[in-house]
C-alpha atoms as a PDB file:
ATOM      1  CA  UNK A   1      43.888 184.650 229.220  1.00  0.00           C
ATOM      2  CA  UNK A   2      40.602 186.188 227.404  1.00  0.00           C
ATOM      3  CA  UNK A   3      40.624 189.486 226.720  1.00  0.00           C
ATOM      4  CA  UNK A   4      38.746 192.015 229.138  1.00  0.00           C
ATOM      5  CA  UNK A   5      35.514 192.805 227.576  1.00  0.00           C
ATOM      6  CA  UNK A   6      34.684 196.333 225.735  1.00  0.00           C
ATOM      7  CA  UNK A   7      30.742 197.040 225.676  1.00  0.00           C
ATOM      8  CA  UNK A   8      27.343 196.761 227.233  1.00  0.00           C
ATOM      9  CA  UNK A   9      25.510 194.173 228.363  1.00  0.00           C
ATOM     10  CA  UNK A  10      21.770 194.731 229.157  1.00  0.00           C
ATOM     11  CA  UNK A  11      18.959 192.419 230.294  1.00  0.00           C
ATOM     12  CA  UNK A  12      15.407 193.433 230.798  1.00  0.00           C
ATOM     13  CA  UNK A  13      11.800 192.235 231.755  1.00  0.00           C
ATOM     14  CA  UNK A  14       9.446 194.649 230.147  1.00  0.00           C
ATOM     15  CA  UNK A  15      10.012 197.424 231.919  1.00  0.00           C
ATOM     16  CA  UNK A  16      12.281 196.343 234.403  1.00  0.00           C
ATOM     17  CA  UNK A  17      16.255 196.399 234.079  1.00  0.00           C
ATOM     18  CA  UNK A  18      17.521 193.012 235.717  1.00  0.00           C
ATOM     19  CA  UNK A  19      21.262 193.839 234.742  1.00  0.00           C
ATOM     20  CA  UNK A  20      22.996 196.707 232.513  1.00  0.00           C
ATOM     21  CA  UNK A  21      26.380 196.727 232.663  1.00  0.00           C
ATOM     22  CA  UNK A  22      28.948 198.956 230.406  1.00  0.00           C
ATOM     23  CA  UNK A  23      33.259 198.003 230.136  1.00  0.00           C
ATOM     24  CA  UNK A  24      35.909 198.779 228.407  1.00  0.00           C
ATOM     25  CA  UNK A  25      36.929 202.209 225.852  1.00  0.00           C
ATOM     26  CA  UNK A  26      34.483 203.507 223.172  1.00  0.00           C
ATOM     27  CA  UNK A  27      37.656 205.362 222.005  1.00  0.00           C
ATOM     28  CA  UNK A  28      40.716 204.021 223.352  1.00  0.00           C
ATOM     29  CA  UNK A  29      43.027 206.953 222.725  1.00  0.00           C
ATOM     30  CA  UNK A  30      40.702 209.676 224.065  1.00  0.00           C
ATOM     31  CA  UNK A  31      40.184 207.596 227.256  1.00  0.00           C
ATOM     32  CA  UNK A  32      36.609 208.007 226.041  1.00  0.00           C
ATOM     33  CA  UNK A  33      34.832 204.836 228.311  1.00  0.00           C
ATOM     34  CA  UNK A  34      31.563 203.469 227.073  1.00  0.00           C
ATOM     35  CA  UNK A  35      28.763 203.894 228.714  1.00  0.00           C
ATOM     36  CA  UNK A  36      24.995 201.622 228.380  1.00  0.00           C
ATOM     37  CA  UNK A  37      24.209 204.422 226.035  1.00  0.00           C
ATOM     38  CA  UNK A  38      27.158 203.728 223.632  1.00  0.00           C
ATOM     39  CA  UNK A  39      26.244 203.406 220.112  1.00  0.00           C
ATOM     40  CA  UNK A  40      27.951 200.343 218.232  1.00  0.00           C
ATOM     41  CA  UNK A  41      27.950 198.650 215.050  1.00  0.00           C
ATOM     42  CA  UNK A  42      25.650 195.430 214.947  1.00  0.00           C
ATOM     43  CA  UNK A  43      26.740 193.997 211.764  1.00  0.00           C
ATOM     44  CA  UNK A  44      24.424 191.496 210.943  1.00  0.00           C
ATOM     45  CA  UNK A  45      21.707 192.756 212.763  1.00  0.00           C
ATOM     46  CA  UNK A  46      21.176 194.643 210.066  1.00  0.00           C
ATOM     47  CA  UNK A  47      19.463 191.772 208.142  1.00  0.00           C
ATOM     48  CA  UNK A  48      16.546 191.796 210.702  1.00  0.00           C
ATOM     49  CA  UNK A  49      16.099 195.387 209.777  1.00  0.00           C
ATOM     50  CA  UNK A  50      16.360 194.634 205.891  1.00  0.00           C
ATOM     51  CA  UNK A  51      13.996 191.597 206.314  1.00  0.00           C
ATOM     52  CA  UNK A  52      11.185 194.189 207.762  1.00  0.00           C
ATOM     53  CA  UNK A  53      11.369 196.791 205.218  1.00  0.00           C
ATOM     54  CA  UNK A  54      10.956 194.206 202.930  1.00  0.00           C
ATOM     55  CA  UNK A  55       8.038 192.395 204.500  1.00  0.00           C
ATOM     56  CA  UNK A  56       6.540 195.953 205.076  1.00  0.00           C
ATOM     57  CA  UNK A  57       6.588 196.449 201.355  1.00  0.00           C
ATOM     58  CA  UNK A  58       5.141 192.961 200.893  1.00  0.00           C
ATOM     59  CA  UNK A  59       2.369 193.702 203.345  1.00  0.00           C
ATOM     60  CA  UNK A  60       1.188 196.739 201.463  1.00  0.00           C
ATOM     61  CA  UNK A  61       1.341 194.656 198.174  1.00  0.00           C
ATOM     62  CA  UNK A  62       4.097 196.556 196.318  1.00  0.00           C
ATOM     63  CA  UNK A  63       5.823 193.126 196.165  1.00  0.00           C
ATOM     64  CA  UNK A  64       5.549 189.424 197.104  1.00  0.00           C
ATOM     65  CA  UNK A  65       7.390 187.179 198.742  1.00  0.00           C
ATOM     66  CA  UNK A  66       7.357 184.915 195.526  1.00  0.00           C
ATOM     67  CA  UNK A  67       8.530 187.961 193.406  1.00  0.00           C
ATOM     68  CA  UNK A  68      11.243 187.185 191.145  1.00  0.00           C
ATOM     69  CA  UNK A  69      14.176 189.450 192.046  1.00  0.00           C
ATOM     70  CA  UNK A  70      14.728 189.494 188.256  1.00  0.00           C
ATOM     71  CA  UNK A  71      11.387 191.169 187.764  1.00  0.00           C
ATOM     72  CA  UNK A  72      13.192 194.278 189.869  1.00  0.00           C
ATOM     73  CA  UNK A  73      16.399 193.995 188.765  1.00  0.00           C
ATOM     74  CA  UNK A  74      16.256 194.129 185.070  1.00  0.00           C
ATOM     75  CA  UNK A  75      19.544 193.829 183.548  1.00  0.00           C
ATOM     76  CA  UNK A  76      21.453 194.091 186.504  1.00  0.00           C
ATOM     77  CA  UNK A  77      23.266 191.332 187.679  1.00  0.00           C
ATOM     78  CA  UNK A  78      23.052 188.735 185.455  1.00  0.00           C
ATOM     79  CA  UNK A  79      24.266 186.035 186.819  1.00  0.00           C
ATOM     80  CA  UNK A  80      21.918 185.845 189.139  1.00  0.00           C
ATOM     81  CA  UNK A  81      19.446 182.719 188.764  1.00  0.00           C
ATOM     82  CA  UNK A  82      15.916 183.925 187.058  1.00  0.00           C
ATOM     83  CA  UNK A  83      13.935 181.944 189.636  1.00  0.00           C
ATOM     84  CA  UNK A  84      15.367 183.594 192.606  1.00  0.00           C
ATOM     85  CA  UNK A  85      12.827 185.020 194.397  1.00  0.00           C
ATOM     86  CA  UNK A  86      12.398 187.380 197.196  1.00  0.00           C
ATOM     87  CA  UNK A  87      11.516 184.545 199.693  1.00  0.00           C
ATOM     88  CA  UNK A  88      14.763 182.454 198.211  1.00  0.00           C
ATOM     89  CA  UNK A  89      17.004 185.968 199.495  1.00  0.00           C
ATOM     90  CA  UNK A  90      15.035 186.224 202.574  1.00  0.00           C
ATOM     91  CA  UNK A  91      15.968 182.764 203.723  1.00  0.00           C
ATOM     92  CA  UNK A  92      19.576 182.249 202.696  1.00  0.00           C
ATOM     93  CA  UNK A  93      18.254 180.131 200.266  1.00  0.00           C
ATOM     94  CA  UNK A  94      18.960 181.934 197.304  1.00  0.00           C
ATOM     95  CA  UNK A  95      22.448 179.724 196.296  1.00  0.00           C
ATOM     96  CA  UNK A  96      23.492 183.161 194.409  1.00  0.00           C
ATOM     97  CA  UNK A  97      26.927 183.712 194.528  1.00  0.00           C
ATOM     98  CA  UNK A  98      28.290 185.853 197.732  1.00  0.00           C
ATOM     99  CA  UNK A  99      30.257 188.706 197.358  1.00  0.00           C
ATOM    100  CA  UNK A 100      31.079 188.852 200.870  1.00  0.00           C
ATOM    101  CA  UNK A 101      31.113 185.123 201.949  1.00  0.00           C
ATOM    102  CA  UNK A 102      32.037 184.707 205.506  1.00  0.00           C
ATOM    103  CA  UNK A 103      33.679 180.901 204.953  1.00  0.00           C
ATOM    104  CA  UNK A 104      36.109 183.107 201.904  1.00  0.00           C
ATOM    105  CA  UNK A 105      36.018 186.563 203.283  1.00  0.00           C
ATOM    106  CA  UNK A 106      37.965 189.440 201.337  1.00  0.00           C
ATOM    107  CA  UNK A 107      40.854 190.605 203.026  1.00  0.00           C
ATOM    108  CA  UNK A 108      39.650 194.406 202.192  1.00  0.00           C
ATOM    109  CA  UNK A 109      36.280 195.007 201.529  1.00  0.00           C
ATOM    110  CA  UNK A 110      35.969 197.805 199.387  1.00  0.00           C
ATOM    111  CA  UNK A 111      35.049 201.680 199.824  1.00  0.00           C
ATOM    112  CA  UNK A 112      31.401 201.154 199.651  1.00  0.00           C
ATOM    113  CA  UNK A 113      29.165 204.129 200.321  1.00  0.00           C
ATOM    114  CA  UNK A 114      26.159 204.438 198.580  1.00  0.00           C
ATOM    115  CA  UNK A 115      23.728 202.009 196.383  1.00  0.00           C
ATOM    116  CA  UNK A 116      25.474 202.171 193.625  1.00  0.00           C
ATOM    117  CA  UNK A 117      28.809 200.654 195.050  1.00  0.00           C
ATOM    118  CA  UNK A 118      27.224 197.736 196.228  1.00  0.00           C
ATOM    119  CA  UNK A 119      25.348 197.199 192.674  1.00  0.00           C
ATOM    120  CA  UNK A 120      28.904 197.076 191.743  1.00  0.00           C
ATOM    121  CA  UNK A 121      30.286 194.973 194.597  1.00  0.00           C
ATOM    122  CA  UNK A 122      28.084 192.608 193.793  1.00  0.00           C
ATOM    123  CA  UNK A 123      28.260 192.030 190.135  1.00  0.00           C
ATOM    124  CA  UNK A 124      30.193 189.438 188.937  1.00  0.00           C
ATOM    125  CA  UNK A 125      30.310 186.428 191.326  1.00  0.00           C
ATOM    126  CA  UNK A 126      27.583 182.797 189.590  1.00  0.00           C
ATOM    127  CA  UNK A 127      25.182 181.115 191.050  1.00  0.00           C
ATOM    128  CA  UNK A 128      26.391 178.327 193.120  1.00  0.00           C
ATOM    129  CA  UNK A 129      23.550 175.916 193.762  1.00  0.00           C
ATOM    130  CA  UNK A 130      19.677 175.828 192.242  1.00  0.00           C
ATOM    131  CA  UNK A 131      17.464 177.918 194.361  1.00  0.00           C
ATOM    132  CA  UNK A 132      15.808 176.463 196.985  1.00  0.00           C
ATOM    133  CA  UNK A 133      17.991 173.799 197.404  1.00  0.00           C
ATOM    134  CA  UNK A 134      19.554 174.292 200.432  1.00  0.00           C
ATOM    135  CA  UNK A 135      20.154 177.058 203.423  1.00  0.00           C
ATOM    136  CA  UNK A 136      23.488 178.575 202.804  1.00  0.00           C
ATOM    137  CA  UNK A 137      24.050 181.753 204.913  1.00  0.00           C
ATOM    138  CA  UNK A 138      24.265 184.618 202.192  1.00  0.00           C
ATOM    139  CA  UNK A 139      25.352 187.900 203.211  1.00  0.00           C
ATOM    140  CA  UNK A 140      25.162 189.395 199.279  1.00  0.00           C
ATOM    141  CA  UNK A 141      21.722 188.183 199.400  1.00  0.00           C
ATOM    142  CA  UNK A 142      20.623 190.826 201.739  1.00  0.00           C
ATOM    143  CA  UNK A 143      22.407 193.583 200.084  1.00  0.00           C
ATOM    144  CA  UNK A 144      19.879 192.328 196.778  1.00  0.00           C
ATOM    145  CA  UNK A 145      17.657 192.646 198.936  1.00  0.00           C
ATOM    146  CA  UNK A 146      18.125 196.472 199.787  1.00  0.00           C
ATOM    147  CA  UNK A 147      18.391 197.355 196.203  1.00  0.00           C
ATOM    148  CA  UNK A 148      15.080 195.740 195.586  1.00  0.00           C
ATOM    149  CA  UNK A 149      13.408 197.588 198.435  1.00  0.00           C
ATOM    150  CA  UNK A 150      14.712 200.816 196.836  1.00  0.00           C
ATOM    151  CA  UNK A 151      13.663 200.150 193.791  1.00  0.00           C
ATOM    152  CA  UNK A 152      10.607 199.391 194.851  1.00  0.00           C
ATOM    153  CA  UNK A 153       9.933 201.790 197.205  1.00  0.00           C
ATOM    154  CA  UNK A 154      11.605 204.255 194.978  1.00  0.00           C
ATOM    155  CA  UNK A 155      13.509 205.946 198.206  1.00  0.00           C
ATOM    156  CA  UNK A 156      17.210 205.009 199.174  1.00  0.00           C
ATOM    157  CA  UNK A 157      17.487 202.426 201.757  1.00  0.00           C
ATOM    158  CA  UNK A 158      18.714 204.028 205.069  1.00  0.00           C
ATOM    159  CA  UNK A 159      15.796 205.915 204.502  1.00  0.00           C
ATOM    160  CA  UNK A 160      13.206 203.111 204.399  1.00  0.00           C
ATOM    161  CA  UNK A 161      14.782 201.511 207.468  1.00  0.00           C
ATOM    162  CA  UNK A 162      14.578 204.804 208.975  1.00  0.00           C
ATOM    163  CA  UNK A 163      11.061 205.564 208.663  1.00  0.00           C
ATOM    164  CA  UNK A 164       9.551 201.750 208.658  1.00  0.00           C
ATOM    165  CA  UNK A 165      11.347 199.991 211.439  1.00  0.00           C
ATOM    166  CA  UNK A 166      13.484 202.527 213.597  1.00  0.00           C
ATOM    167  CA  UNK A 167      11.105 205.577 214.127  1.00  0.00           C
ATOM    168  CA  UNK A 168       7.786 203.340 214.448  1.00  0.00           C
ATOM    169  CA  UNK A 169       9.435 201.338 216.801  1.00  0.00           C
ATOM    170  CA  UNK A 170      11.380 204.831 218.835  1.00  0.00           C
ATOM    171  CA  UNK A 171      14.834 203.763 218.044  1.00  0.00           C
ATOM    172  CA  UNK A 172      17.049 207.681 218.460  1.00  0.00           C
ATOM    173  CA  UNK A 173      19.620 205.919 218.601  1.00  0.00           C
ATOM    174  CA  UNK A 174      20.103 203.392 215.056  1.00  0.00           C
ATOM    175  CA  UNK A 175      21.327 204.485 211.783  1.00  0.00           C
ATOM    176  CA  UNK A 176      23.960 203.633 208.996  1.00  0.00           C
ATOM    177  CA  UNK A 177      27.043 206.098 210.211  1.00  0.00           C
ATOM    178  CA  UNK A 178      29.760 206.683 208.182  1.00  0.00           C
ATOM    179  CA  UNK A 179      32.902 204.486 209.737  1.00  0.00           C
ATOM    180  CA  UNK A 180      35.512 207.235 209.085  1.00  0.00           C
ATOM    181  CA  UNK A 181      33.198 209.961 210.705  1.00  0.00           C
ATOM    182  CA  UNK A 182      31.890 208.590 213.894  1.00  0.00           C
ATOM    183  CA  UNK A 183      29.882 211.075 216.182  1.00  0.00           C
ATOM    184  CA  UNK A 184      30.026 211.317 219.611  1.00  0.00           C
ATOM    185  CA  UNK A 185      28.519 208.778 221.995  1.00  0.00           C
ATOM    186  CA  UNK A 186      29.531 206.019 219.095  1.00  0.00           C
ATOM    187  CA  UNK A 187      32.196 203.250 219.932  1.00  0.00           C
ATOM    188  CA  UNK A 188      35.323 203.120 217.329  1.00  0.00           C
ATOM    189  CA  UNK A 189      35.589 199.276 216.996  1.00  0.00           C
ATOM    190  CA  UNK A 190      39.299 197.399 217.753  1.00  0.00           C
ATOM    191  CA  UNK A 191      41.178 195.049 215.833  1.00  0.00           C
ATOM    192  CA  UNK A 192      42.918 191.753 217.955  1.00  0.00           C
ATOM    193  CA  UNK A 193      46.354 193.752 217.213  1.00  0.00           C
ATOM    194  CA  UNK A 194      45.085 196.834 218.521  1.00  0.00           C
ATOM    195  CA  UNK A 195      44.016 198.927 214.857  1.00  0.00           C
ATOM    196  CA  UNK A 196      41.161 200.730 214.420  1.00  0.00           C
ATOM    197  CA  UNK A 197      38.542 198.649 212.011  1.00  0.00           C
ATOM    198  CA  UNK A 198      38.128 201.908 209.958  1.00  0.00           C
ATOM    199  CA  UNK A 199      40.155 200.421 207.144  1.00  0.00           C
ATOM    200  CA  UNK A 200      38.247 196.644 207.661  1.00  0.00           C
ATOM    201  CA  UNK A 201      34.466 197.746 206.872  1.00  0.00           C
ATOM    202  CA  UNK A 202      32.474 199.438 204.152  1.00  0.00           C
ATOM    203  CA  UNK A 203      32.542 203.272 205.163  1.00  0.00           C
ATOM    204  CA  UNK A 204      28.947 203.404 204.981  1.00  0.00           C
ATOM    205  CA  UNK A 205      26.534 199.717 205.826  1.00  0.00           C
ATOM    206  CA  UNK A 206      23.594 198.140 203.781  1.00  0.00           C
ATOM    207  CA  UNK A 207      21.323 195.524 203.376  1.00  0.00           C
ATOM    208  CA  UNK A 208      23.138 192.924 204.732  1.00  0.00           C
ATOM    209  CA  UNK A 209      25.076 194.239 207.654  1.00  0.00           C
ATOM    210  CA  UNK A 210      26.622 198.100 209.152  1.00  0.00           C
ATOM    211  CA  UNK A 211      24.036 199.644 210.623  1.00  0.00           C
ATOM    212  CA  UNK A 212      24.694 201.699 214.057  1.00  0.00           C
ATOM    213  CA  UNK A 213      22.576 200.723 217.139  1.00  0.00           C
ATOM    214  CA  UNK A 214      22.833 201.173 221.130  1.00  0.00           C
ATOM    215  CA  UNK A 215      21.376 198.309 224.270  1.00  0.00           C
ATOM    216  CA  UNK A 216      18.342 200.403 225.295  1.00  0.00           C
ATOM    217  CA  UNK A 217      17.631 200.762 221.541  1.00  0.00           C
ATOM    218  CA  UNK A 218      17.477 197.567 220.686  1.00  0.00           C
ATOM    219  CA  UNK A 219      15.471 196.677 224.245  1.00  0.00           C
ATOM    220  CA  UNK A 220      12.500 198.970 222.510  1.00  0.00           C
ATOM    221  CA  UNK A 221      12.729 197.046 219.336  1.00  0.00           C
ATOM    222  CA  UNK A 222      11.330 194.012 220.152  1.00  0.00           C
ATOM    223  CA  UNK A 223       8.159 195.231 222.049  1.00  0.00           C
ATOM    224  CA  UNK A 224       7.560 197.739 219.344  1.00  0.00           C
ATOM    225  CA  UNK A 225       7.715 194.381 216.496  1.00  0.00           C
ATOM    226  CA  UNK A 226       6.012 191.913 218.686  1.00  0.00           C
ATOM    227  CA  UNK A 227       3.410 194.685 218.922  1.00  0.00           C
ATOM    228  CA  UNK A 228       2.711 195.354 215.461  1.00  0.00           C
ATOM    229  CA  UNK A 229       3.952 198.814 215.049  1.00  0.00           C
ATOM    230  CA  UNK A 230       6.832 198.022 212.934  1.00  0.00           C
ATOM    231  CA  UNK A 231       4.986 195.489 210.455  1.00  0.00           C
ATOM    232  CA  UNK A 232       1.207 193.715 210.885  1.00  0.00           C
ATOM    233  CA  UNK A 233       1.372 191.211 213.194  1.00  0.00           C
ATOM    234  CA  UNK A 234       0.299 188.553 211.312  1.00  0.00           C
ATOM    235  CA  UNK A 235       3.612 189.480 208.683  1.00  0.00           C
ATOM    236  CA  UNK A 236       5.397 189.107 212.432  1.00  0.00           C
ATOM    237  CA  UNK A 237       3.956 185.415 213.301  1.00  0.00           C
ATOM    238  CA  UNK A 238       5.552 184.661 209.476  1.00  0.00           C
ATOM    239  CA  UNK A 239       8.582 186.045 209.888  1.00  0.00           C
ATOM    240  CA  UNK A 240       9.382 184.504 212.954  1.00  0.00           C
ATOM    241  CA  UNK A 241       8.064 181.076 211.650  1.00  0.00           C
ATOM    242  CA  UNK A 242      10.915 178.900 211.105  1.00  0.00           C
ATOM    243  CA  UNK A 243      11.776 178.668 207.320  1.00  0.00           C
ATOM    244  CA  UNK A 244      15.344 177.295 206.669  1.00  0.00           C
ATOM    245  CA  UNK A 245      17.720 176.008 209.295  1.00  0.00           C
ATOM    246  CA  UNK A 246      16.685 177.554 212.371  1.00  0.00           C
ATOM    247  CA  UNK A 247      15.892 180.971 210.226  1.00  0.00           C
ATOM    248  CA  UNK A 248      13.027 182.828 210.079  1.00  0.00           C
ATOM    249  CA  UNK A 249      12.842 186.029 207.397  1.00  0.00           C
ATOM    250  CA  UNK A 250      15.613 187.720 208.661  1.00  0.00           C
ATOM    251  CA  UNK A 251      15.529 186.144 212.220  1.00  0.00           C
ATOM    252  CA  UNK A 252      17.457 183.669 213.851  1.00  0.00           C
ATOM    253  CA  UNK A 253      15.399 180.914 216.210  1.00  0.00           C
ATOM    254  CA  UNK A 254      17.925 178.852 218.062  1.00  0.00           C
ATOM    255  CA  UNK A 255      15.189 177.359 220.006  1.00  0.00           C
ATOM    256  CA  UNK A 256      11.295 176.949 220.393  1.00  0.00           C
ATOM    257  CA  UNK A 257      10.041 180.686 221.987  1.00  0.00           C
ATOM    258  CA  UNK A 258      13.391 182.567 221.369  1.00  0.00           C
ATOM    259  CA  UNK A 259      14.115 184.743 218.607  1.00  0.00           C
ATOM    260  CA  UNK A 260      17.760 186.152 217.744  1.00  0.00           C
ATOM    261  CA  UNK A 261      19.567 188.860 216.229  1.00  0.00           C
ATOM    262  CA  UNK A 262      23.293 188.558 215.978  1.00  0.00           C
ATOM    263  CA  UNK A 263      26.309 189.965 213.967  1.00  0.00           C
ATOM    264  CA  UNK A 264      29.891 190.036 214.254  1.00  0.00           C
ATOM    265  CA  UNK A 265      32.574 191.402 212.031  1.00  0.00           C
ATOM    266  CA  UNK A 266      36.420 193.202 212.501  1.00  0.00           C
ATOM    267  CA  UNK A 267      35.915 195.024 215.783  1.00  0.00           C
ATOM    268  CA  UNK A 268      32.078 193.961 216.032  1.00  0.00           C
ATOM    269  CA  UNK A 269      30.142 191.499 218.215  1.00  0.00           C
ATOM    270  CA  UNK A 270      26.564 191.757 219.062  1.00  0.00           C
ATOM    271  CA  UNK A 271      23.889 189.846 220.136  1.00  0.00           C
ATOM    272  CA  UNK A 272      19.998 190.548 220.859  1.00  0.00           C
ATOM    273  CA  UNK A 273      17.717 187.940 222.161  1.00  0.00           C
ATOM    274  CA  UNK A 274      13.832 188.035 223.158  1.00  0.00           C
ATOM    275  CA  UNK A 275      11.121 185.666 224.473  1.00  0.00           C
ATOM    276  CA  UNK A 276       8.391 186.495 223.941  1.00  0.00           C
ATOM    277  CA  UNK A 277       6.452 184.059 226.594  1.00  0.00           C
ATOM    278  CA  UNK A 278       8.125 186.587 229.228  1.00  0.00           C
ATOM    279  CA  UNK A 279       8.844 189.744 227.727  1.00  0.00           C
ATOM    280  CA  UNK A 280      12.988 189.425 228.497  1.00  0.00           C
ATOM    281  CA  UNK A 281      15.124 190.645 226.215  1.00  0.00           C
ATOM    282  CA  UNK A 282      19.039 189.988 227.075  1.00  0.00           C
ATOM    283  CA  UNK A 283      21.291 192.289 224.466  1.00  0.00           C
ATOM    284  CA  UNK A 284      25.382 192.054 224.084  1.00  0.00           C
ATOM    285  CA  UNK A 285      27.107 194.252 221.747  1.00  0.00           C
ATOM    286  CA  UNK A 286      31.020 195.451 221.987  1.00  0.00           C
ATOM    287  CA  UNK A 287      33.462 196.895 219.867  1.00  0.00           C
ATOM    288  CA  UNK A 288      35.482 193.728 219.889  1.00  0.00           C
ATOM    289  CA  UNK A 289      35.095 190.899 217.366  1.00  0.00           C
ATOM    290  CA  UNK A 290      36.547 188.094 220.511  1.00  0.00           C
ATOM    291  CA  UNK A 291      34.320 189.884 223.232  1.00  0.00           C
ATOM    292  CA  UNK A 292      31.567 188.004 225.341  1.00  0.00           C
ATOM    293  CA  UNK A 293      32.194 184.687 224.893  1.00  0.00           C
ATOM    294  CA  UNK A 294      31.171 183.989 229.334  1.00  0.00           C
ATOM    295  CA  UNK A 295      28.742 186.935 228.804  1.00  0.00           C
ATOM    296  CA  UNK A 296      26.949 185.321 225.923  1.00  0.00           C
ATOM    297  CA  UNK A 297      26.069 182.167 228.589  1.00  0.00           C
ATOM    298  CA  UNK A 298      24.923 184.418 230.930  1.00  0.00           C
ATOM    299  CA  UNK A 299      22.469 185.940 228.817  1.00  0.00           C
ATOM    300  CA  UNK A 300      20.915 182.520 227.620  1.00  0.00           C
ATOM    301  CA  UNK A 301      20.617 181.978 231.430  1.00  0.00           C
ATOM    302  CA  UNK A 302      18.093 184.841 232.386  1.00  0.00           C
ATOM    303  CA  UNK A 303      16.210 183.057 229.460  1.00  0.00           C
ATOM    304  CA  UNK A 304      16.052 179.821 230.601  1.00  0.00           C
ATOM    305  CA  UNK A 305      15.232 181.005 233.956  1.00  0.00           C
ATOM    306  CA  UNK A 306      12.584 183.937 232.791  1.00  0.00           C
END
């Protein structure tokens, strides 16, 4: 028998709210229930956020998307392949060795807070196939990615995603939270035996996945990037262009006019997709890695139908 589902489900047409729908506990031992409004981790998601900042910096010529991430990096991480660029990252292309690779995950990742941890985390696994070869879904690539855009940008990366995707675009409700200091109106995310996933994620996300987001937020996002507020829209039409395997920069396309963010992780499942043809935008997120599974087909249904 599946498990009940814990978290929001919302599905709009511009304006117009077709189906919102909040279940389960945000916090399970307060009694605390979540509500459409719930903040949860996306995971993942992140990388859509990460790909932005990045193309922002690229549209105001501070980088390319053929910069070498060598020419940023310096000395740091070394065993990353010279002729890895930017684009190579962007795409899961890079072949650069994963710190966090879902298909061999740690079984603790560490006590990562700030920029300098993940410089750290990430040091120390090679290369594993030339780049450019082929799409291999990279999570370490993304969290290169962020250190780039800091270094850059010379400003630390919650920041940038703060100020060039989230506020442009009204997002209140998005930011990297701490995991062990959770503020109100934020879900707590639950393990299959019942745990807390406090001890299961980085205390603080990055680059490649952690950040904090709620339904309605996410609902604004995609008007505000199809619109051009977030990056030009002509950086939009490329990043949504398919580049690698049914990937964009930063986006998943699982189909001709759909575009997808997703991420799931101990305690985490989220989903957020848009067409553009008719302005719907179907969002699932929970605090349940197993949740949605029947939900997930009933959101690709208002798309097929919009």
């Amino acid at each position: 028998m599946e498990a009940p589902f814990s978290g929001v489900v919302l599905v709009s047409r511009g304006d117009r709210t077709l189906l919102a729908e909040a279940s389960g506990y945000a916090h399970r031992a307060h009694g605390v229930e979540n509500t459409v409004d719930t903040r949860f981790a996306i995971a993942s998601g992140t990388k859509g956020f990460t790909a932005l900042v990045v193309i922002g910096l690229a549209a105001e010529g501070r980088l390319a998307l053929g910069t070498r991430a060598r020419q940023v990096l310096g000395a740091d991480l070394p065993l990353i392949d010279d002729r890895v660029t930017v684009e190579h990252l962007l795409t899961h292309t890079s072949g650069i060795g994963d710190y966090c690779d879902d298909e061999n995950p740690p079984e603790t990742p560490p006590g990562l807070v700030t920029s300098a941890d993940y410089l750290a985390a990430l040091d120390g696994f090679p290369q594993q196939f030339p780049p450019g070869e082929r799409f291999h879904y990279n999570n370490g690539a993304f969290a290169v990615l962020a250190l780039i855009a800091e270094r850059v940008a010379g400003t630390p990366f919650p920041d940038l995603v703060r100020t060039r995707v989230t506020e442009p675009a009204g997002m209140t409700d998005t930011a990297f939270l701490r995991s062990d200091a959770l503020p109100g109106r934020t879900a707590t995310g639950y393990l299959e035996d019942g745990r807390t996933n406090v001890f299961s994620l980085p205390v603080v996300g990055f680059g490649d996945g952690g950040i904090y987001s709620s339904a309605p937020d996410l609902r604004k996002f995609w008007p505000a990037l199809l619109g051009g507020r977030i990056v030009p829209r002509e950086w939009v039409d490329r990043a949504l262009k398919p580049h690698a395997d049914g990937y964009g920069l930063g986006f998943w396309l699982p189909r001709p006019g759909v575009v997808r963010l997703e991420g799931g992780d101990h305690g985490v499942t989220f989903v957020s997709l848009h067409q553009p043809s008719s302005g719907v935008t179907a969002t699932l997120i929970s605090n349940d890695h197993r949740g949605g599974g029947p939900l997930l087909r009933r959101l690709d249904e208002y798309l097929t139908k919009a």
